[in-house]
PDB file of N, CA and C in Angstrom:
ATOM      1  N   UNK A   1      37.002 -31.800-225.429  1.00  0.00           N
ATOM      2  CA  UNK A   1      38.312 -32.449-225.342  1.00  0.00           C
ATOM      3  C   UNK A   1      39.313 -31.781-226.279  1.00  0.00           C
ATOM      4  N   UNK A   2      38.859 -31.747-227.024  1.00  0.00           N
ATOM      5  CA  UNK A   2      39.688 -31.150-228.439  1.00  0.00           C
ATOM      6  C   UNK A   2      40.232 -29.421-228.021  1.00  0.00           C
ATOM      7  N   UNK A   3      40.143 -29.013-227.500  1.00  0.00           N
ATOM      8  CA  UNK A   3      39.559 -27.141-226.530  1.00  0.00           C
ATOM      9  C   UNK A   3      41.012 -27.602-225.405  1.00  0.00           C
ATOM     10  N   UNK A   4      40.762 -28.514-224.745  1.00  0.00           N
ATOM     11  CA  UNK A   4      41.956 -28.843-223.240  1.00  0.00           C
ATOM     12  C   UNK A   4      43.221 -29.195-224.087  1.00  0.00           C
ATOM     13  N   UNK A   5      43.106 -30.233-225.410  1.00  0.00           N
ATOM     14  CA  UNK A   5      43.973 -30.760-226.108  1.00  0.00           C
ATOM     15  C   UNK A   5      45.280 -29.711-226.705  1.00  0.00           C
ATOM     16  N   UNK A   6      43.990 -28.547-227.191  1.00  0.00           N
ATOM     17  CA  UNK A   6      44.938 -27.411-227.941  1.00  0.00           C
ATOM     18  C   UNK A   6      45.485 -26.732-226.902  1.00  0.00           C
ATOM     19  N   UNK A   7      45.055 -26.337-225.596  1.00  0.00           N
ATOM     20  CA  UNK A   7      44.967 -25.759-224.953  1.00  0.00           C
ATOM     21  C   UNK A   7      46.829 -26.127-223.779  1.00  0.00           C
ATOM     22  N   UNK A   8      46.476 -27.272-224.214  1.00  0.00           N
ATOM     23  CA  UNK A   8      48.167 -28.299-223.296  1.00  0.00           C
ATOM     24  C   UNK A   8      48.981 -28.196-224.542  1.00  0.00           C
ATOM     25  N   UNK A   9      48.934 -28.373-226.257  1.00  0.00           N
ATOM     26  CA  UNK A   9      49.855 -28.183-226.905  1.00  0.00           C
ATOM     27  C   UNK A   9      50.132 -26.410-226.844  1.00  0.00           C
ATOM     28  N   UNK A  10      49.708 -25.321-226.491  1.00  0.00           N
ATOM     29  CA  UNK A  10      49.886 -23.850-226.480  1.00  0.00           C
ATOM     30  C   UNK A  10      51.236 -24.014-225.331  1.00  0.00           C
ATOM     31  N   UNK A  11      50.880 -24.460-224.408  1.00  0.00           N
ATOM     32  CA  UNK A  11      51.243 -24.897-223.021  1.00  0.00           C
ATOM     33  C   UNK A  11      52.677 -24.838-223.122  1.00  0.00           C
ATOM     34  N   UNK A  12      52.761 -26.134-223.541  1.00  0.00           N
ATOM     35  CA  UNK A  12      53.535 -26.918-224.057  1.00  0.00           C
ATOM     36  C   UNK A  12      54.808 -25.860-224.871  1.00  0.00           C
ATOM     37  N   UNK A  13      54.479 -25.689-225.677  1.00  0.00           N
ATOM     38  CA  UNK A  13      54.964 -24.282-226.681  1.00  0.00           C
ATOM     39  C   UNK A  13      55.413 -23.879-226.214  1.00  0.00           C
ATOM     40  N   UNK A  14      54.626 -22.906-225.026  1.00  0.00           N
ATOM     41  CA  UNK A  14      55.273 -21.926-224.305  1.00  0.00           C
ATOM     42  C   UNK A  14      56.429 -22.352-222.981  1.00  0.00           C
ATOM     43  N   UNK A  15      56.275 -23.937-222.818  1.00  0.00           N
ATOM     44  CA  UNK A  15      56.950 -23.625-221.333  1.00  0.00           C
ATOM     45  C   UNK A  15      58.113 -23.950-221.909  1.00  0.00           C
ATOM     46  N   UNK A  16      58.482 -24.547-223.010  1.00  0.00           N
ATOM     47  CA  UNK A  16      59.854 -25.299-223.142  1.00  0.00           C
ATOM     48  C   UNK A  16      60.747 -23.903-223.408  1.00  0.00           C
ATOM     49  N   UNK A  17      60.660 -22.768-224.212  1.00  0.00           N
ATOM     50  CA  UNK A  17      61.538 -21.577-224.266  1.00  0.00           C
ATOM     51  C   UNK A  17      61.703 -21.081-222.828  1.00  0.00           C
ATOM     52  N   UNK A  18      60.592 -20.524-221.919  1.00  0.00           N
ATOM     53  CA  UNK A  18      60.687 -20.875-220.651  1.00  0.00           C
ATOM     54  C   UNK A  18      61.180 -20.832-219.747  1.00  0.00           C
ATOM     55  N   UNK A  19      61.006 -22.208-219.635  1.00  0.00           N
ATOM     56  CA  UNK A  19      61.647 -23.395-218.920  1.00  0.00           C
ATOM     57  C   UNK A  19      63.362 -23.347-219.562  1.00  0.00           C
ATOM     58  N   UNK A  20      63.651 -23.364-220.388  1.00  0.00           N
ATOM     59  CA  UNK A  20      64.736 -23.825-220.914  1.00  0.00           C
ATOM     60  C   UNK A  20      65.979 -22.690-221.052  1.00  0.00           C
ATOM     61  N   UNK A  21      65.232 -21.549-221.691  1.00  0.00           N
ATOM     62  CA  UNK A  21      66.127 -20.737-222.048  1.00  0.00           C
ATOM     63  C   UNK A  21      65.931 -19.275-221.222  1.00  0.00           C
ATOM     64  N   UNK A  22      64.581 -18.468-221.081  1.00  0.00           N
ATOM     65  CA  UNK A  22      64.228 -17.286-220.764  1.00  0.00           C
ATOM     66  C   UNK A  22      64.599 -17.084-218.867  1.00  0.00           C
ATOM     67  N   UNK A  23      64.139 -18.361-218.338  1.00  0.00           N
ATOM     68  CA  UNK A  23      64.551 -18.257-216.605  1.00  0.00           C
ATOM     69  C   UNK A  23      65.973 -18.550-216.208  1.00  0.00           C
ATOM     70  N   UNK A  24      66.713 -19.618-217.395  1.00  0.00           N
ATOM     71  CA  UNK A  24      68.060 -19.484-217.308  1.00  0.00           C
ATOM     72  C   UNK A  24      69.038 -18.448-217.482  1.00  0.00           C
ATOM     73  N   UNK A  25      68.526 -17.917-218.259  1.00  0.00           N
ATOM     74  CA  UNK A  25      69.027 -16.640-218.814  1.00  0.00           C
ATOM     75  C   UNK A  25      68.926 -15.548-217.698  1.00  0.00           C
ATOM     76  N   UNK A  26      67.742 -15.626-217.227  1.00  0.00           N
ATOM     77  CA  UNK A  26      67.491 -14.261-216.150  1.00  0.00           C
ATOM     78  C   UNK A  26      68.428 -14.960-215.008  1.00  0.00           C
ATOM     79  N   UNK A  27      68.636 -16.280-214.692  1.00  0.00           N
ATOM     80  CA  UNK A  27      69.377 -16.713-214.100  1.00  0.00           C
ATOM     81  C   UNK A  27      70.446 -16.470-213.587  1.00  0.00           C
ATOM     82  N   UNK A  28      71.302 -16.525-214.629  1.00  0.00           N
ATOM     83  CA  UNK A  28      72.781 -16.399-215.427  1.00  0.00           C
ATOM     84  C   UNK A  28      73.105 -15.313-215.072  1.00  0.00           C
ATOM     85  N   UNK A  29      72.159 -14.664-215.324  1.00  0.00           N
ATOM     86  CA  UNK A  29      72.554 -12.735-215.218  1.00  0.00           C
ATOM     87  C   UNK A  29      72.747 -12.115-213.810  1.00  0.00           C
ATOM     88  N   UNK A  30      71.652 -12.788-212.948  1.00  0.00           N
ATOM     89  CA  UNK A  30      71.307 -12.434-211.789  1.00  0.00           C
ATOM     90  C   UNK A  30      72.524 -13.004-210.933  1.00  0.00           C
ATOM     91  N   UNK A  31      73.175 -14.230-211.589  1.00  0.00           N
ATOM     92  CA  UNK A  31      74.388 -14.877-210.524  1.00  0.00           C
ATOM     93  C   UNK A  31      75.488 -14.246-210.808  1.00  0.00           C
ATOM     94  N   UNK A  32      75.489 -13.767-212.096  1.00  0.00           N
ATOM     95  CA  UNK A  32      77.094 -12.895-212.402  1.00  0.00           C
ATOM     96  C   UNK A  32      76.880 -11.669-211.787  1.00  0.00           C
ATOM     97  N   UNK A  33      76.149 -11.225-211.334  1.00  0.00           N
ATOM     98  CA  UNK A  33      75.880  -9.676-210.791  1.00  0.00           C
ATOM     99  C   UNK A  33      75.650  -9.877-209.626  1.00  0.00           C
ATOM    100  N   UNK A  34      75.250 -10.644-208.662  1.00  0.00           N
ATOM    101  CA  UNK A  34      75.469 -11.039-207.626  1.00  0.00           C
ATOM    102  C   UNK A  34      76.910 -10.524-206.663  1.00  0.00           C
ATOM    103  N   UNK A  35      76.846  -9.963-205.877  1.00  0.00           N
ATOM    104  CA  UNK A  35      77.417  -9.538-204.899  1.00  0.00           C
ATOM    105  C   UNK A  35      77.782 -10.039-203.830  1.00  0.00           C
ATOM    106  N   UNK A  36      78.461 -10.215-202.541  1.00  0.00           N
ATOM    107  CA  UNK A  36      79.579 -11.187-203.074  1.00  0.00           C
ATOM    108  C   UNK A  36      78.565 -12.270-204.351  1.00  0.00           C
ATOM    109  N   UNK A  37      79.696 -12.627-205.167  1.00  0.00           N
ATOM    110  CA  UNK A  37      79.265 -13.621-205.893  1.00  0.00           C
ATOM    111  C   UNK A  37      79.799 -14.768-205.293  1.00  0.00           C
ATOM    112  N   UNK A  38      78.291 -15.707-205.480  1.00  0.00           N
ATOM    113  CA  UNK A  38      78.209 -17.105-204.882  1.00  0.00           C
ATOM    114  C   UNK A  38      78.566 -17.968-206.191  1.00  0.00           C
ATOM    115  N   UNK A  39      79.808 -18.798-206.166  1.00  0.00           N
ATOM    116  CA  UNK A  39      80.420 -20.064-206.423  1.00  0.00           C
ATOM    117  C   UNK A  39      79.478 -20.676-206.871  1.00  0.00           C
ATOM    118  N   UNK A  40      78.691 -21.498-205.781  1.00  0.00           N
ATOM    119  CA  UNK A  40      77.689 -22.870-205.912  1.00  0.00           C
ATOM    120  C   UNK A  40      76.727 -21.901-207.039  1.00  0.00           C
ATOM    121  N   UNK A  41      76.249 -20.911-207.168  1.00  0.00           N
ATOM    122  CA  UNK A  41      75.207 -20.289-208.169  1.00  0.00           C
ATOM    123  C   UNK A  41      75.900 -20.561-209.387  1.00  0.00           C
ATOM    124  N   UNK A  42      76.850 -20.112-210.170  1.00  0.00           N
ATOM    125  CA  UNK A  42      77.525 -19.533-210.646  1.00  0.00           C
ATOM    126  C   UNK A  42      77.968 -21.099-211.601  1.00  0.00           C
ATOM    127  N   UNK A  43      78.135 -21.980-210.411  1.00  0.00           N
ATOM    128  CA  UNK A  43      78.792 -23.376-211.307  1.00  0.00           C
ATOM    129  C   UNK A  43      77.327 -23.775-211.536  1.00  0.00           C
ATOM    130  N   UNK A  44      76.213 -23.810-210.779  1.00  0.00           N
ATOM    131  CA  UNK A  44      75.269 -24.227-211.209  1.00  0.00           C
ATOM    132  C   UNK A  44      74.628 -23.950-212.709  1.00  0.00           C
ATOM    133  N   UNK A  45      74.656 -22.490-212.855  1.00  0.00           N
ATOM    134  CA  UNK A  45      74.342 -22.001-214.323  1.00  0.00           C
ATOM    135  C   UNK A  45      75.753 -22.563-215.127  1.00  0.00           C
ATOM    136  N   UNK A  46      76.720 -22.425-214.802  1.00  0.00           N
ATOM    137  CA  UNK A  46      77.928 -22.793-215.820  1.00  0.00           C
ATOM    138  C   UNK A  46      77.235 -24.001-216.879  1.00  0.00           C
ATOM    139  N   UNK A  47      76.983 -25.078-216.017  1.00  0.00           N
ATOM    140  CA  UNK A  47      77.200 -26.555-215.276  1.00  0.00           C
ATOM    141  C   UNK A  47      75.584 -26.542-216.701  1.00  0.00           C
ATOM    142  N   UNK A  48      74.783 -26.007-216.227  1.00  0.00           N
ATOM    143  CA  UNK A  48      73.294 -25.815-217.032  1.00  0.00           C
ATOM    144  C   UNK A  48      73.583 -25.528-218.037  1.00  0.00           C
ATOM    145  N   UNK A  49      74.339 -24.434-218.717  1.00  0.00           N
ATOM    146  CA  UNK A  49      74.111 -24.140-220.373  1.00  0.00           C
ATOM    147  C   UNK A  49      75.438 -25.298-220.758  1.00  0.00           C
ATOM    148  N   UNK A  50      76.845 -25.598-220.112  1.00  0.00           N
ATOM    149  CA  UNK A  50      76.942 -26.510-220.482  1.00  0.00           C
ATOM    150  C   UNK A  50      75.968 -28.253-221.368  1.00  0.00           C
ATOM    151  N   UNK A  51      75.473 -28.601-220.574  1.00  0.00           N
ATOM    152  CA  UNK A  51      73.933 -29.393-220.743  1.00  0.00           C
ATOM    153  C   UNK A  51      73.395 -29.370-221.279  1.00  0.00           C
ATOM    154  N   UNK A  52      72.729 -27.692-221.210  1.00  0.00           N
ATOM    155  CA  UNK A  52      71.670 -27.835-222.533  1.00  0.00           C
ATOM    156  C   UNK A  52      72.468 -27.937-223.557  1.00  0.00           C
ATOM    157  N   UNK A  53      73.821 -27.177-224.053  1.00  0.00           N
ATOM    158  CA  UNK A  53      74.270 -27.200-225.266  1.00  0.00           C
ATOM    159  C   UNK A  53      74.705 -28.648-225.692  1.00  0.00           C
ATOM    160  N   UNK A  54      75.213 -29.768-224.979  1.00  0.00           N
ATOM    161  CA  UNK A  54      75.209 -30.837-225.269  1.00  0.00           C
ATOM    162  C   UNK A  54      73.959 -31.511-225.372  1.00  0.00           C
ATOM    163  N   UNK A  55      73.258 -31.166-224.439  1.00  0.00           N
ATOM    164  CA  UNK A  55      71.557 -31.657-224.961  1.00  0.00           C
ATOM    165  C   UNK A  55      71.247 -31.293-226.156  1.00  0.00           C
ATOM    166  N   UNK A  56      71.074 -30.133-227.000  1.00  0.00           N
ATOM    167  CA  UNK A  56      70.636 -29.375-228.115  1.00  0.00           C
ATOM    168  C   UNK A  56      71.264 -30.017-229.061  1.00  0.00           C
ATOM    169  N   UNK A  57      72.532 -30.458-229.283  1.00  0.00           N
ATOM    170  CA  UNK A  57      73.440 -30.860-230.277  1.00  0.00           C
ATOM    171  C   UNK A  57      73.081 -32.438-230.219  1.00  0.00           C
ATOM    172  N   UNK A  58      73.152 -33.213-229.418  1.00  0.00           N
ATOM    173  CA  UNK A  58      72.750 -34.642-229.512  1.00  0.00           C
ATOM    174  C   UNK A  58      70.783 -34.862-230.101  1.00  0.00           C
ATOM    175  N   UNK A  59      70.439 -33.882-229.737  1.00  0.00           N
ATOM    176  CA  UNK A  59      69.135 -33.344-229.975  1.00  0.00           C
ATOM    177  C   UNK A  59      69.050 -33.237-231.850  1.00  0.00           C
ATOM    178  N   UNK A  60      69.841 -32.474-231.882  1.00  0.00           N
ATOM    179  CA  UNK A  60      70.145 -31.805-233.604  1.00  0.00           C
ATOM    180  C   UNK A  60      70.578 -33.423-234.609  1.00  0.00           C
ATOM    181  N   UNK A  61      71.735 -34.153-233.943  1.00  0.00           N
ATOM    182  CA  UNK A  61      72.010 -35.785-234.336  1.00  0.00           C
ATOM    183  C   UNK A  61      70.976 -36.754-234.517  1.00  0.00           C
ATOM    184  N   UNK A  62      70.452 -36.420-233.150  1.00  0.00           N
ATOM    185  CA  UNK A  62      69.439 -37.908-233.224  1.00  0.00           C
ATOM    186  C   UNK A  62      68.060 -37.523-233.459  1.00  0.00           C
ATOM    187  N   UNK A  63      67.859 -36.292-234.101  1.00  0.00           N
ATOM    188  CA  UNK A  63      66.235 -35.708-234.884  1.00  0.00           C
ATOM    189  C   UNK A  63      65.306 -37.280-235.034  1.00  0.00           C
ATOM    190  N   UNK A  64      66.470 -37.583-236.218  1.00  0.00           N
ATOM    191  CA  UNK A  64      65.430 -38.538-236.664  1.00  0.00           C
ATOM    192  C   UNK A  64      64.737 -39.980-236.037  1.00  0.00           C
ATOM    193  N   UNK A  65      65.735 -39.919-234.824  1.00  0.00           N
ATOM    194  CA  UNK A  65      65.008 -41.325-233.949  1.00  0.00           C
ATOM    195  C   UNK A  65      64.480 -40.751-232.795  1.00  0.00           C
ATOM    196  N   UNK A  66      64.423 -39.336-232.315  1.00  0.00           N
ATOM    197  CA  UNK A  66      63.941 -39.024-231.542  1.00  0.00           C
ATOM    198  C   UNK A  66      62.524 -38.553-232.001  1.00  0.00           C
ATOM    199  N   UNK A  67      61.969 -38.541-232.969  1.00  0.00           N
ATOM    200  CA  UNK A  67      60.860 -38.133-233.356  1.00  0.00           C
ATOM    201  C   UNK A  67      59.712 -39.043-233.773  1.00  0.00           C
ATOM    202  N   UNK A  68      60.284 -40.328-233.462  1.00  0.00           N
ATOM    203  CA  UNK A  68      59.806 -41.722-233.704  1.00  0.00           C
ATOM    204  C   UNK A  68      59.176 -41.905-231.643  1.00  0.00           C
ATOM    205  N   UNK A  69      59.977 -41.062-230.909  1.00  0.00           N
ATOM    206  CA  UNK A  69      59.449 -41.677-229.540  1.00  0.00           C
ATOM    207  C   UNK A  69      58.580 -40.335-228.874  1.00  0.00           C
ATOM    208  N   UNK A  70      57.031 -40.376-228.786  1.00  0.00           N
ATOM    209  CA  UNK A  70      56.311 -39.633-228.720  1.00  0.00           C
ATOM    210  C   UNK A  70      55.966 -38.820-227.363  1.00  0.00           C
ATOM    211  N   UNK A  71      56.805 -39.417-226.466  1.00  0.00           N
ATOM    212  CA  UNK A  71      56.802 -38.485-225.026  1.00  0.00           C
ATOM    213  C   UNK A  71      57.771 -37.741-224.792  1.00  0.00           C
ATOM    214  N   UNK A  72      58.930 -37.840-226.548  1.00  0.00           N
ATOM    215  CA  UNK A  72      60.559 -36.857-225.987  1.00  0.00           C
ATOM    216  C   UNK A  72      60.340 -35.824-225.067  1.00  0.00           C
ATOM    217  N   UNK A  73      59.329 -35.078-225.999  1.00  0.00           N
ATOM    218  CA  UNK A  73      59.118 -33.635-225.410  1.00  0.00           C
ATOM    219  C   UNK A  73      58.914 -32.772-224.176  1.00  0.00           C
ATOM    220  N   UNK A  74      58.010 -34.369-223.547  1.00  0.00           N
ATOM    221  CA  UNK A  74      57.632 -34.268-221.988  1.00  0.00           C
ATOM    222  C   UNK A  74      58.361 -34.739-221.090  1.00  0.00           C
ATOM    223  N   UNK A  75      59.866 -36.100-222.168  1.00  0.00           N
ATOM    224  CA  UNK A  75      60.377 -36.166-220.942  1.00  0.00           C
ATOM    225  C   UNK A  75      61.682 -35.225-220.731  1.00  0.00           C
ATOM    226  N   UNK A  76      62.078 -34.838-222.340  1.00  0.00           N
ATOM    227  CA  UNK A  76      63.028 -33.362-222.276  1.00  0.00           C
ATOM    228  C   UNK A  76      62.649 -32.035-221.220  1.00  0.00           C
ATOM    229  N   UNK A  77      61.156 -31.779-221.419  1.00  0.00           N
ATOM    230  CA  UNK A  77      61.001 -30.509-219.898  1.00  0.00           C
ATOM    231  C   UNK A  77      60.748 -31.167-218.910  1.00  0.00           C
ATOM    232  N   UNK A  78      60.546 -32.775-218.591  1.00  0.00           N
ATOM    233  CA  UNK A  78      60.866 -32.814-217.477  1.00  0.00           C
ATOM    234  C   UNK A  78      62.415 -32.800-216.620  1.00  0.00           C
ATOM    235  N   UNK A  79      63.151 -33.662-217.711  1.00  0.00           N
ATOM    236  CA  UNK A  79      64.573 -33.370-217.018  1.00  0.00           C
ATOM    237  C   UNK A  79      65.004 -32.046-217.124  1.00  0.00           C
ATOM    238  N   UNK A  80      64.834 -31.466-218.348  1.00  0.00           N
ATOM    239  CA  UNK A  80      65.397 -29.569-218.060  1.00  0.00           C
ATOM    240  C   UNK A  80      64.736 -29.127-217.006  1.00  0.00           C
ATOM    241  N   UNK A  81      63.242 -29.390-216.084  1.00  0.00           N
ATOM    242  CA  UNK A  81      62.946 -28.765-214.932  1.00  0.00           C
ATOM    243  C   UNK A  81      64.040 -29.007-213.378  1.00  0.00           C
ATOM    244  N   UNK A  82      64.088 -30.397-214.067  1.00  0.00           N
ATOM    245  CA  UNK A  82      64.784 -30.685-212.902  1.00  0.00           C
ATOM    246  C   UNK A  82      66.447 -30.324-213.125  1.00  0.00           C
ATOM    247  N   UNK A  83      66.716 -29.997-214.198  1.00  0.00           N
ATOM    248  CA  UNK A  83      67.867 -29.253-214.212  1.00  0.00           C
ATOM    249  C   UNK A  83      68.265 -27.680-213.628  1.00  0.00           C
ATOM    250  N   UNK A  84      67.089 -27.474-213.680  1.00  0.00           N
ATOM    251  CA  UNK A  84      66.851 -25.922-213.526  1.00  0.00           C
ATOM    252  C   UNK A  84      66.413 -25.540-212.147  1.00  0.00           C
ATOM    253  N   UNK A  85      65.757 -26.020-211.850  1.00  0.00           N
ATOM    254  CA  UNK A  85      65.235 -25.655-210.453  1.00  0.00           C
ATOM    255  C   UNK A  85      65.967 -25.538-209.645  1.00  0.00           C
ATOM    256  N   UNK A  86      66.715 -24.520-208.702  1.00  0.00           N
ATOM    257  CA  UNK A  86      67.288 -24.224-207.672  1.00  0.00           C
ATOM    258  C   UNK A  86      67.904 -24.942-206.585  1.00  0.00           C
ATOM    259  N   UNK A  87      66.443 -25.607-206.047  1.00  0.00           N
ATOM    260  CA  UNK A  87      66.344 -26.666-204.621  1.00  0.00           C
ATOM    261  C   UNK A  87      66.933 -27.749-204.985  1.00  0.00           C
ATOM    262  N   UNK A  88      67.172 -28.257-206.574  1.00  0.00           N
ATOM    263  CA  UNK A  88      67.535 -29.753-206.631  1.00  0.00           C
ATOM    264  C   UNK A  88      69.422 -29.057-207.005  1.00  0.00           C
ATOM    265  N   UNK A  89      69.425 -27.997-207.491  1.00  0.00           N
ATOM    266  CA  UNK A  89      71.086 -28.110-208.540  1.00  0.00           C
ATOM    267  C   UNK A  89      71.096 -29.067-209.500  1.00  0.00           C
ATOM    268  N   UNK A  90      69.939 -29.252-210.342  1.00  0.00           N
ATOM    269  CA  UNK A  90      70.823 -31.124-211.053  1.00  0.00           C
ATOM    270  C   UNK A  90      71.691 -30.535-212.140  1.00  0.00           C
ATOM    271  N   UNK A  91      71.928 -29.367-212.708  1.00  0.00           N
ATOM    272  CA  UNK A  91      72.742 -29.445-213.619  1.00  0.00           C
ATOM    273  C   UNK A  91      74.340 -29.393-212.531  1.00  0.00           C
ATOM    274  N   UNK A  92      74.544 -28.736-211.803  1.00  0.00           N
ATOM    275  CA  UNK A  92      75.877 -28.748-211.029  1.00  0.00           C
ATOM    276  C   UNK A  92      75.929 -30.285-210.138  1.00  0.00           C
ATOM    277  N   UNK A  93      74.818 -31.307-210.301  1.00  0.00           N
ATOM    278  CA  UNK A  93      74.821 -32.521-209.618  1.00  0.00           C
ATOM    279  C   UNK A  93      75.374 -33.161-210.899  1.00  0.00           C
ATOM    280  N   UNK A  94      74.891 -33.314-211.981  1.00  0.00           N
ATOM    281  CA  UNK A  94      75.002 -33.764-213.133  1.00  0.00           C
ATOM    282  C   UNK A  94      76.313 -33.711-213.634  1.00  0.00           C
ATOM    283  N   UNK A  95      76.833 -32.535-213.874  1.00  0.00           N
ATOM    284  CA  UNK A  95      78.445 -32.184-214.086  1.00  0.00           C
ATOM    285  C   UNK A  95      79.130 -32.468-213.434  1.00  0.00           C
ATOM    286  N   UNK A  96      79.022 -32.147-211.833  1.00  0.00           N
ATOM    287  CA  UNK A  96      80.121 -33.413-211.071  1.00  0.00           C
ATOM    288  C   UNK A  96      80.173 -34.460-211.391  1.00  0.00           C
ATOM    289  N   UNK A  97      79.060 -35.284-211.147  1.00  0.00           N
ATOM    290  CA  UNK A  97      79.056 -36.777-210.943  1.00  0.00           C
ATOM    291  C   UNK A  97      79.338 -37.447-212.188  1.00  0.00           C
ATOM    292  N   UNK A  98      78.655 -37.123-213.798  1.00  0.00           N
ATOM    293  CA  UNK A  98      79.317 -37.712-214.600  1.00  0.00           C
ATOM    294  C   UNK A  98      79.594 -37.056-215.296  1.00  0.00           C
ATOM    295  N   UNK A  99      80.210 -36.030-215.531  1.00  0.00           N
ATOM    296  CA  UNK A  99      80.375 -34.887-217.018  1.00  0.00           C
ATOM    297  C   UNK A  99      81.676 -34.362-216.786  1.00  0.00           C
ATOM    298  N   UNK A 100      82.209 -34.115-215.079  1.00  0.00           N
ATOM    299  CA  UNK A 100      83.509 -33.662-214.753  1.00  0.00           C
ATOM    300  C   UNK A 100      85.020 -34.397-215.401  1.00  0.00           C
ATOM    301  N   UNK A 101      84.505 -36.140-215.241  1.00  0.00           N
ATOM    302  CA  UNK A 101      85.524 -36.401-215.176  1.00  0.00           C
ATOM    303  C   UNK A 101      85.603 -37.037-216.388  1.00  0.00           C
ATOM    304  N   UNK A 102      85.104 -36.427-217.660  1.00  0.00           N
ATOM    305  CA  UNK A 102      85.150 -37.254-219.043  1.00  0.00           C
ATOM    306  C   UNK A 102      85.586 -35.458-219.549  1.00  0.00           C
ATOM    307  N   UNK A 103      85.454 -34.528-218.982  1.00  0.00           N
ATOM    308  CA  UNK A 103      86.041 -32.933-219.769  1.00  0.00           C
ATOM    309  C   UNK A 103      86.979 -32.730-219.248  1.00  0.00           C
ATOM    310  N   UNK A 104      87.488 -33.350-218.013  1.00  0.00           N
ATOM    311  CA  UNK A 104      89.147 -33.429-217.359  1.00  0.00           C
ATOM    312  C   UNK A 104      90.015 -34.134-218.411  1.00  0.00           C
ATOM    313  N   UNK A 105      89.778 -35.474-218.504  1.00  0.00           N
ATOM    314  CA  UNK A 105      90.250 -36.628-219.336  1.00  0.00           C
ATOM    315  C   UNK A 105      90.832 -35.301-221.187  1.00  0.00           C
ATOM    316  N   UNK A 106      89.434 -35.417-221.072  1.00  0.00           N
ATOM    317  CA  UNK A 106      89.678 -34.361-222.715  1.00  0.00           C
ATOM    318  C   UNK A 106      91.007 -33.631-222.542  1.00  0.00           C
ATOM    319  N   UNK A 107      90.566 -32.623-221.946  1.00  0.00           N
ATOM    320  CA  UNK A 107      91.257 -31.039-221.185  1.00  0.00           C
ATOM    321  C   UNK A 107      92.790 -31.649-221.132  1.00  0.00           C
ATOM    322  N   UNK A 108      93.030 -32.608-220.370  1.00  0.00           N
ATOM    323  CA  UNK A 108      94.383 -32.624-220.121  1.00  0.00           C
ATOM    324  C   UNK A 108      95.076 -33.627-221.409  1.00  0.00           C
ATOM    325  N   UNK A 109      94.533 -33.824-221.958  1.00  0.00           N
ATOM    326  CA  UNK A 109      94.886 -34.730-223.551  1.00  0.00           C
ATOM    327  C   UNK A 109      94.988 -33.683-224.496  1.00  0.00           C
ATOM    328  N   UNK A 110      94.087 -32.502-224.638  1.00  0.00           N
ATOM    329  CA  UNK A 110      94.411 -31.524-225.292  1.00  0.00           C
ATOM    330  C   UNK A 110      95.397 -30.796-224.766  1.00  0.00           C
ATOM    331  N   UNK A 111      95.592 -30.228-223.588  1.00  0.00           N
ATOM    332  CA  UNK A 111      97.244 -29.913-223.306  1.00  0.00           C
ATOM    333  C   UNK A 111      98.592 -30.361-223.508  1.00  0.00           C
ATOM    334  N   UNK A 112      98.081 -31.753-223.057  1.00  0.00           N
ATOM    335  CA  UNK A 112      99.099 -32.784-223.222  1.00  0.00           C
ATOM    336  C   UNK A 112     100.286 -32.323-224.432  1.00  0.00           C
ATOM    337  N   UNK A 113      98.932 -32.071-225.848  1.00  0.00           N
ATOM    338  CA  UNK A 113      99.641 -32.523-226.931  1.00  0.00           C
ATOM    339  C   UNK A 113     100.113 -31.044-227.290  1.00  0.00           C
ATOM    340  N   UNK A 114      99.607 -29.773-226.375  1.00  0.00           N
ATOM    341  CA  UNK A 114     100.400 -28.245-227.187  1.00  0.00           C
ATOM    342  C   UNK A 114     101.032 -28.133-225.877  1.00  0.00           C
ATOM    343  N   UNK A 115     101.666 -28.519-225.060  1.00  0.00           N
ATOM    344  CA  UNK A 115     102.905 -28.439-224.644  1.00  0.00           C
ATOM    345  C   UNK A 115     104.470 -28.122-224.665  1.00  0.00           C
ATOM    346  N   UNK A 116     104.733 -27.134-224.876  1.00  0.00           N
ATOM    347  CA  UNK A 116     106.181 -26.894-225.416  1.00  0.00           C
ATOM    348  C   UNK A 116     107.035 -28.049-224.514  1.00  0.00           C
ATOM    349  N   UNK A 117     107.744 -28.521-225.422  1.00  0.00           N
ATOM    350  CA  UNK A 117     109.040 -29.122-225.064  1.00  0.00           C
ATOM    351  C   UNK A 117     110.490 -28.976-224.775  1.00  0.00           C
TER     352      UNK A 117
END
């Protein structure tokens, strides 16, 4: 038991860089170089490192109560899978549906106020 145990924390280790950062990355690269370049790709990765970087930073805040709940880890690569994966889009599902219209709100409040008059 102890052999499978170490064997899922190695795992583990390895998929979250991954998962998270190394396939996004090859991602990213592959959609900006893309020929015609595809839109829907393109917002999808936007839409993703957006995410993670607000993930990472709320991540960095709430260390200390997130380390008190012992499945973060599994349920953090599970939603980054499903962020990532192609067939679903959830990071370009995610940014529409609730992330668009709270960085509009911002965006045009920060114009608002450097506006020449």
């Amino acid at each position: 038991m102890g052999q499978l145990w170490t064997s899922y924390k190695n795992f583990r280790a390895l998929a979250g860089p991954v998962l998270m950062l190394l396939y996004p990355l090859q991602a990213s690269v592959m959609a900006i170089e893309s020929r015609p370049m595809n839109v829907e790709e393109n917002e999808q990765w936007l839409a993703y490192w957006i995410l993670y970087s607000f993930l990472t930073l709320m991540e960095m805040l709430l260390q200390p109560l997130l380390q008190w709940i012992p499945i973060w880890y599994d349920a953090k690569l599970l939603f980054m899978l499903w962020l990532v994966v192609p067939h679903y889009k959830g990071a370009a599902f995610l940014y529409d549906r609730i992330m668009r219209g709270h960085v509009l709100k911002k965006l045009g409040q920060i114009t608002d106020r450097y506006k020449p008059e």
